[in-house]
N, C-alpha and C. Protein backbone atom coordinates (compact mmCIF):
# COMPACT_ATOMS: atom_id res chain seq x y z
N UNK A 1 23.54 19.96 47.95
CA UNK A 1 23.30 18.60 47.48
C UNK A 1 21.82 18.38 47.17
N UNK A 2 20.98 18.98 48.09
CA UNK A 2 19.63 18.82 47.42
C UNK A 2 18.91 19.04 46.31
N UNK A 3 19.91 20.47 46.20
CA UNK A 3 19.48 21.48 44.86
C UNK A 3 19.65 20.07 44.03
N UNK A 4 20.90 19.69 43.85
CA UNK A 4 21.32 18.92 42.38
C UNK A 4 21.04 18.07 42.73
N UNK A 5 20.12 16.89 43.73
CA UNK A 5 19.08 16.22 43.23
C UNK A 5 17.87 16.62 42.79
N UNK A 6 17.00 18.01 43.32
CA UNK A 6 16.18 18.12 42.63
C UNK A 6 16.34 18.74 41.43
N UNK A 7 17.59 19.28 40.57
CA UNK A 7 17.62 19.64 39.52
C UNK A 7 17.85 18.49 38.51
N UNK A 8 18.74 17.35 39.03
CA UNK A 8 18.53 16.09 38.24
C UNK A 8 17.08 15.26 37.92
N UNK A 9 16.10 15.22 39.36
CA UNK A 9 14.88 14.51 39.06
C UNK A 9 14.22 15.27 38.07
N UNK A 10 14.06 17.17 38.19
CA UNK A 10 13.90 17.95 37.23
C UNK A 10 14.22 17.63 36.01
N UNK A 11 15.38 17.16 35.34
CA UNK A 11 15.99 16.97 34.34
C UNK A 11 15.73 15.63 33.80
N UNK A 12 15.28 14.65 34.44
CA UNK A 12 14.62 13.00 34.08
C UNK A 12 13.40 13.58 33.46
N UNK A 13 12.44 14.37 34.70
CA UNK A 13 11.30 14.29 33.96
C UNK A 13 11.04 14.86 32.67
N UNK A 14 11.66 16.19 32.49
CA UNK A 14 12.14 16.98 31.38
C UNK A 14 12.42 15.66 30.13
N UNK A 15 13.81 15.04 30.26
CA UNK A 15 13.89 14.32 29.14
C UNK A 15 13.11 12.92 28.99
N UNK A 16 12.08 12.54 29.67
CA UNK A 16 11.32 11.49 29.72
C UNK A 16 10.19 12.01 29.24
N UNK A 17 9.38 13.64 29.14
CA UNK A 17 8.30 13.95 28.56
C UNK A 17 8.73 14.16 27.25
N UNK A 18 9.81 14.41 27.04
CA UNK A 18 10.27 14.83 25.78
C UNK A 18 10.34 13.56 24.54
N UNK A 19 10.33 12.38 25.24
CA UNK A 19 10.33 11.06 23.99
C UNK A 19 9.08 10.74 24.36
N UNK A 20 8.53 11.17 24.49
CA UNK A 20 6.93 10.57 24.51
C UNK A 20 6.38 10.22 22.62
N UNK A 21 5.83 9.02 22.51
CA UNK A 21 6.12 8.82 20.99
C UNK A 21 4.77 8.95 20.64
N UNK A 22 4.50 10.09 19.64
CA UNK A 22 3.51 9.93 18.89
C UNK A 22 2.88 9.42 17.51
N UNK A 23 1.63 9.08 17.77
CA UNK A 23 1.41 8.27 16.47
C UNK A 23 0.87 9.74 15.25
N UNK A 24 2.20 9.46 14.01
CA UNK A 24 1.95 10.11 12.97
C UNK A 24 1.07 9.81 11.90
N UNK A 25 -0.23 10.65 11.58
CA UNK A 25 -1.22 10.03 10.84
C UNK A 25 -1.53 10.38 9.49
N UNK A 26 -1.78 10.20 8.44
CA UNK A 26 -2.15 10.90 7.30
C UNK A 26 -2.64 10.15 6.04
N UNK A 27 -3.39 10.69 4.98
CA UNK A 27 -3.71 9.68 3.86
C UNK A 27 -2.73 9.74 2.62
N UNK A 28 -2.69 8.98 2.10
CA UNK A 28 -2.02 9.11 1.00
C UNK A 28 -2.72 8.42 -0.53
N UNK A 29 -3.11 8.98 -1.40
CA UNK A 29 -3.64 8.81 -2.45
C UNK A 29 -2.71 8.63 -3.67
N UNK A 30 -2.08 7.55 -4.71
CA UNK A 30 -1.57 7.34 -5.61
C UNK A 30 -2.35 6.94 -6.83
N UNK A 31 -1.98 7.48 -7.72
CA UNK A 31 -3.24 7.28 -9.09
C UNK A 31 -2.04 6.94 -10.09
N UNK A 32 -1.58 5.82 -10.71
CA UNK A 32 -0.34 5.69 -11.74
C UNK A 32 -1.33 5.42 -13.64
N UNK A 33 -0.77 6.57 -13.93
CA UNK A 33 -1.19 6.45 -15.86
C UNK A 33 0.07 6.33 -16.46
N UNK A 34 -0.35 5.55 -17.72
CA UNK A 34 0.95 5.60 -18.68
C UNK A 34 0.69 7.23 -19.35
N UNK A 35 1.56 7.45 -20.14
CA UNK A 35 2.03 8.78 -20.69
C UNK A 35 0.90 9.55 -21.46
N UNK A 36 0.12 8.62 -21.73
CA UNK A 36 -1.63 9.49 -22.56
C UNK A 36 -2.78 9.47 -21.53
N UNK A 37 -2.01 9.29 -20.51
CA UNK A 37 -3.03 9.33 -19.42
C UNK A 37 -4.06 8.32 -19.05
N UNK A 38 -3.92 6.79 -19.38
CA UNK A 38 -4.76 5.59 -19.48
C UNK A 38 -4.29 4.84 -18.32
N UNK A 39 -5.06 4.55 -17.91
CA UNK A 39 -5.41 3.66 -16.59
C UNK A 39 -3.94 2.56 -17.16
N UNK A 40 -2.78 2.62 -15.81
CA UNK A 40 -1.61 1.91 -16.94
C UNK A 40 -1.86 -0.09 -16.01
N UNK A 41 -2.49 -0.86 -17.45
CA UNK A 41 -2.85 -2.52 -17.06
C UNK A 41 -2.71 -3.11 -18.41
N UNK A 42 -2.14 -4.28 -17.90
CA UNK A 42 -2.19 -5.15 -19.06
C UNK A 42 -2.29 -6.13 -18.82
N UNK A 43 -3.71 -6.45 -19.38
CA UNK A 43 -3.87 -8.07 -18.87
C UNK A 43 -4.13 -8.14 -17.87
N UNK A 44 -3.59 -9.27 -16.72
CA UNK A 44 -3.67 -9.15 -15.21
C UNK A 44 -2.91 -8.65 -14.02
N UNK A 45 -1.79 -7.77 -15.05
CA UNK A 45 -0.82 -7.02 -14.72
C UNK A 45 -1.28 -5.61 -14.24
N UNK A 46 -0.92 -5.38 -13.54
CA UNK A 46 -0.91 -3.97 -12.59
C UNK A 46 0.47 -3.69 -12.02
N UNK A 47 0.39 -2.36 -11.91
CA UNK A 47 2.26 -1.83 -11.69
C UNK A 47 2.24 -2.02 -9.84
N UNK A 48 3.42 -2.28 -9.48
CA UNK A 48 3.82 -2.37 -8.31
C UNK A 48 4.20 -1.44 -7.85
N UNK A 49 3.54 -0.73 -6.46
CA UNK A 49 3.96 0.39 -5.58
C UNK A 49 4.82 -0.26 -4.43
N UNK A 50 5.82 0.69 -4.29
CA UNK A 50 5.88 0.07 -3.45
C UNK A 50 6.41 1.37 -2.24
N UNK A 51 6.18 1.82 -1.26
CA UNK A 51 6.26 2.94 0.20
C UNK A 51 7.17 2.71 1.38
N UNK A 52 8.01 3.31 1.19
CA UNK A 52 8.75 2.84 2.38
C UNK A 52 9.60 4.15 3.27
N UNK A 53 9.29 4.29 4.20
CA UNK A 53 9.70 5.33 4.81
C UNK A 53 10.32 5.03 6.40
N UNK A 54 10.63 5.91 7.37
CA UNK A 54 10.83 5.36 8.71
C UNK A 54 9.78 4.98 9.30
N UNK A 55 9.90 3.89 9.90
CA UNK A 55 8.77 2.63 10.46
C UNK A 55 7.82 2.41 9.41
N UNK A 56 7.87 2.42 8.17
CA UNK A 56 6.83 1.94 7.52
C UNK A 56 7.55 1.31 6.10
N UNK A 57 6.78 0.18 5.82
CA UNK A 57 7.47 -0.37 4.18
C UNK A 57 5.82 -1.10 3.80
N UNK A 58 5.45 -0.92 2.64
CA UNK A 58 4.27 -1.76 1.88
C UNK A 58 4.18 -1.50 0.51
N UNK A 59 4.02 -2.70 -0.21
CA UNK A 59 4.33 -3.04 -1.14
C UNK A 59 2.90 -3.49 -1.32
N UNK A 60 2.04 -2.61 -2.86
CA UNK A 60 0.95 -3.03 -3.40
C UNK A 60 1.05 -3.24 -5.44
N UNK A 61 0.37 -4.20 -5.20
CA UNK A 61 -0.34 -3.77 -7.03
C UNK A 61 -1.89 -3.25 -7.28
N UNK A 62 -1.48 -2.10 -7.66
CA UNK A 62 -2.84 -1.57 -7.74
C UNK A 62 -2.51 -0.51 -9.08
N UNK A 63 -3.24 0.13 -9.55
CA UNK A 63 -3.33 1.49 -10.18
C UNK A 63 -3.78 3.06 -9.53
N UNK A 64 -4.61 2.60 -8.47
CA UNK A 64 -5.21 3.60 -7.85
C UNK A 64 -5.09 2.82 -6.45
N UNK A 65 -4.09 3.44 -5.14
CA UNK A 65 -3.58 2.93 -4.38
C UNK A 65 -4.06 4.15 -3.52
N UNK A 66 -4.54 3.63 -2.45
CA UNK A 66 -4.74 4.68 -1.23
C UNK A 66 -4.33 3.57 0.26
N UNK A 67 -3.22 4.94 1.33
CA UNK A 67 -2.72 4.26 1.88
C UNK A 67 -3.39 4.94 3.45
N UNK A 68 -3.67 4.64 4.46
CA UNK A 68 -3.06 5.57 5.78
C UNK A 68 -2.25 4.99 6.16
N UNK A 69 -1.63 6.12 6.81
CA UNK A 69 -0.47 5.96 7.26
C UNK A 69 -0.38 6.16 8.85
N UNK A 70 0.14 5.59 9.61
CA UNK A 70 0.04 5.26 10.98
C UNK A 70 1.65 4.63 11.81
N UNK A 71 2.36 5.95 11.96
CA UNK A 71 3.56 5.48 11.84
C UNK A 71 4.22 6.10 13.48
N UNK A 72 4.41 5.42 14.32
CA UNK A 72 4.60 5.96 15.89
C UNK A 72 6.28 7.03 15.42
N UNK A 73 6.10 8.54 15.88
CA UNK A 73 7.35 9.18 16.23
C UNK A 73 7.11 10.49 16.20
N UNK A 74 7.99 10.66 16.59
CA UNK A 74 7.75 12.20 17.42
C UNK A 74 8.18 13.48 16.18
N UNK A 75 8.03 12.90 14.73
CA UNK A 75 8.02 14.23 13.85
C UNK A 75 6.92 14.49 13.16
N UNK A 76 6.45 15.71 13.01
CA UNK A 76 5.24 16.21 12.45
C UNK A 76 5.59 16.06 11.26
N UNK A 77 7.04 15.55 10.22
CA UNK A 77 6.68 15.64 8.77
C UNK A 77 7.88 14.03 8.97
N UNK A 78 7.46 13.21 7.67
CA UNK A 78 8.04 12.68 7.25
C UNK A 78 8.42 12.59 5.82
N UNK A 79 9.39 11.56 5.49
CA UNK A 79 9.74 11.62 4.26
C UNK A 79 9.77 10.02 3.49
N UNK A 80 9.35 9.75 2.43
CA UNK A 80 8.84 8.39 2.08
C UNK A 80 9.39 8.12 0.82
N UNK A 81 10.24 7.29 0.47
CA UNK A 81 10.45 6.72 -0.46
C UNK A 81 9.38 6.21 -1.66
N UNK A 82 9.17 6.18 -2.78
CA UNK A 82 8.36 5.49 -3.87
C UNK A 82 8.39 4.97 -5.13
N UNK A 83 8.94 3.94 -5.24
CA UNK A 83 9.11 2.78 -6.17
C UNK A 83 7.46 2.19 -6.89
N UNK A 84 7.82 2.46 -8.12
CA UNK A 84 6.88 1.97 -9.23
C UNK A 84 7.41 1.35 -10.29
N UNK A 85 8.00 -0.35 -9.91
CA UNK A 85 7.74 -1.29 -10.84
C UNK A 85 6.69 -2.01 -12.05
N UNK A 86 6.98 -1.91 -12.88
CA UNK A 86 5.63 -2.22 -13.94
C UNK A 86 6.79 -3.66 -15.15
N UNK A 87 6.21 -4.76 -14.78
CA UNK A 87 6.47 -6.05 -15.33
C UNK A 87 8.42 -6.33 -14.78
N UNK A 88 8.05 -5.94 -13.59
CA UNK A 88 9.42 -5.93 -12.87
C UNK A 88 10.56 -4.98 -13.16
N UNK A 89 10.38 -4.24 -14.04
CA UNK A 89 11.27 -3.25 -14.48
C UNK A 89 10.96 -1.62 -13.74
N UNK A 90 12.13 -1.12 -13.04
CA UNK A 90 11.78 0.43 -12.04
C UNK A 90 11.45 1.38 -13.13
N UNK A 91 10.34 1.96 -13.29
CA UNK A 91 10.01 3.22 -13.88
C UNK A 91 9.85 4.35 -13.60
N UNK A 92 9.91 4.33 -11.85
CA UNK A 92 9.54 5.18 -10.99
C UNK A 92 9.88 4.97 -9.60
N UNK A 93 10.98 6.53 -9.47
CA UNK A 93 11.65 6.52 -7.83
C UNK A 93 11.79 7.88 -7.71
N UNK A 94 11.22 8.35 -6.76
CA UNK A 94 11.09 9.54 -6.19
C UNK A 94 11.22 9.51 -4.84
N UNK A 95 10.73 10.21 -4.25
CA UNK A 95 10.59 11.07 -2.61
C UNK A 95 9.29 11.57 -2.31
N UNK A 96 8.96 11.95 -1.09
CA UNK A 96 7.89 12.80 -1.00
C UNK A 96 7.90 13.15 0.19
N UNK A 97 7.58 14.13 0.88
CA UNK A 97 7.37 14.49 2.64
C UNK A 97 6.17 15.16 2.72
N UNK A 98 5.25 14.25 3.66
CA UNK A 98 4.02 14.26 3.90
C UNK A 98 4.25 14.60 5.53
N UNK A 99 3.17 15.78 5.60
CA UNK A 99 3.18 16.38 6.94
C UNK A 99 1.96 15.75 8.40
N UNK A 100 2.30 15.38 8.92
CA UNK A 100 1.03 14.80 10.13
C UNK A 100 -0.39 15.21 9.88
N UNK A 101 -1.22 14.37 9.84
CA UNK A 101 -2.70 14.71 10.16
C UNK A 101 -2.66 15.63 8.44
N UNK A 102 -2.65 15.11 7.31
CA UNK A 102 -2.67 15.40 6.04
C UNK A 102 -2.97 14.02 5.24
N UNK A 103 -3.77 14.87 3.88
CA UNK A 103 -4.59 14.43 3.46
C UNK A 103 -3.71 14.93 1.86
N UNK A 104 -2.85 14.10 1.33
CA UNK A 104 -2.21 13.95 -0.11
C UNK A 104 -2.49 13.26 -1.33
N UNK A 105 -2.49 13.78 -2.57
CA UNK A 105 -3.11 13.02 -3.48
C UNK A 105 -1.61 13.42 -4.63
N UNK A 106 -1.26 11.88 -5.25
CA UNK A 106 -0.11 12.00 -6.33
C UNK A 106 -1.19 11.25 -7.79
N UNK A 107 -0.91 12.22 -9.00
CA UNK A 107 -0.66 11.43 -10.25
C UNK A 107 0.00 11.10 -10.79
N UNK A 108 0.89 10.00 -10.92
CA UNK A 108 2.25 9.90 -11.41
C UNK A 108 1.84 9.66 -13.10
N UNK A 109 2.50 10.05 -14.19
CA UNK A 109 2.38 9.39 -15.66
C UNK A 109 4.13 9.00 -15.22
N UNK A 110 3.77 7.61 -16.29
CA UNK A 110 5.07 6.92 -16.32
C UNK A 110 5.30 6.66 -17.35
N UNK A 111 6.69 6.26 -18.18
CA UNK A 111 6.70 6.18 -19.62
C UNK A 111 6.68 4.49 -19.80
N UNK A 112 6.17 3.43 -19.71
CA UNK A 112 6.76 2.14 -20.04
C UNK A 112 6.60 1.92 -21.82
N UNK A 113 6.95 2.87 -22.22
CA UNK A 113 6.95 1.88 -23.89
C UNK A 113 8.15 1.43 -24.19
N UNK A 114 9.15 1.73 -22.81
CA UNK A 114 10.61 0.78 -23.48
C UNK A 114 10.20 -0.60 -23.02
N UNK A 115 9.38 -0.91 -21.82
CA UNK A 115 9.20 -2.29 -20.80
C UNK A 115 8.99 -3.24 -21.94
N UNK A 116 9.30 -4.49 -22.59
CA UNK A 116 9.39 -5.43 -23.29
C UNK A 116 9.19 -6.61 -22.56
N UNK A 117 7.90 -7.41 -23.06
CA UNK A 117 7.64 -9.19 -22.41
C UNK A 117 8.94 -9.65 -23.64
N UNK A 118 9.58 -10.33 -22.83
CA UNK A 118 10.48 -11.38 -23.52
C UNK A 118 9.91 -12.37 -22.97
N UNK A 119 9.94 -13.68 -24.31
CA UNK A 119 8.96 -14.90 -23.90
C UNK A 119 10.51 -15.85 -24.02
C-alpha cells in the first residue's frame, strides 16, 4: 500500500511538471505589395491584416505590419491563420507555422485589380 501511494504522489508530480505553461515568443514581420510590387494604399485606405492563431487574434491596417508574439503554451511551433482584406474584399488567406523564440519576415504581392469602389 505504500508503494502505490508513493507511486501515485510520483505520478501527480510527474503530470503537474508536465503542464507547466510556457510563454511562446517570436517576431513576425508582414510587408503587403500589390502585383508590381508598390506599397499597396489608396488614399486613406490601407489593407487589413488580420492574425489569428491559438490564444492569439489581432486585427491591423497597416502595409508594413510587425507583430510579437507572446502567446502562453507548451508548443515550441505554432500555426497562425492570415487574412488580408483590402476595401473589405478577402485577397488573402493562408497559414503559416512559426517556431518559438524566431524571428520571421513575409512579402505577400496581392492581386486587387478586380477590388471595385462602388459609389
Amino acid at each position: 500500500m505504500r508503494q502505490y501511494s508513493l507511486c501515485l504522489a510520483l505520478l501527480a508530480f510527474v503530470t503537474s511538471a508536465s503542464l507547466v505553461v510556457a510563454v511562446f515568443t517570436a517576431n513576425l514581420t508582414v510587408i503587403i505589395l500589390d502585383c508590381d510590387g508598390s506599397e499597396l494604399i489608396y488614399g486613406n485606405f490601407k489593407p487589413l491584416l488580420k492574425l489569428e492563431g491559438d490564444g492569439y487574434s489581432i486585427a491591423r491596417e497597416c502595409n508594413h505590419c510587425n507583430f510579437s508574439l507572446n502567446v502562453e503554451t507548451n508548443s515550441s511551433t505554432l500555426k497562425f491563420n492570415l487574412t488580408i482584406k483590402w476595401m473589405g474584399v478577402t485577397v488573402y488567406r493562408g497559414a503559416l507555422t512559426i517556431d518559438n523564440k524566431s524571428s520571421t519576415s513575409l512579402q505577400l504581392k496581392v492581386n486587387v485589380s478586380r477590388v471595385k469602389l462602388i459609389a
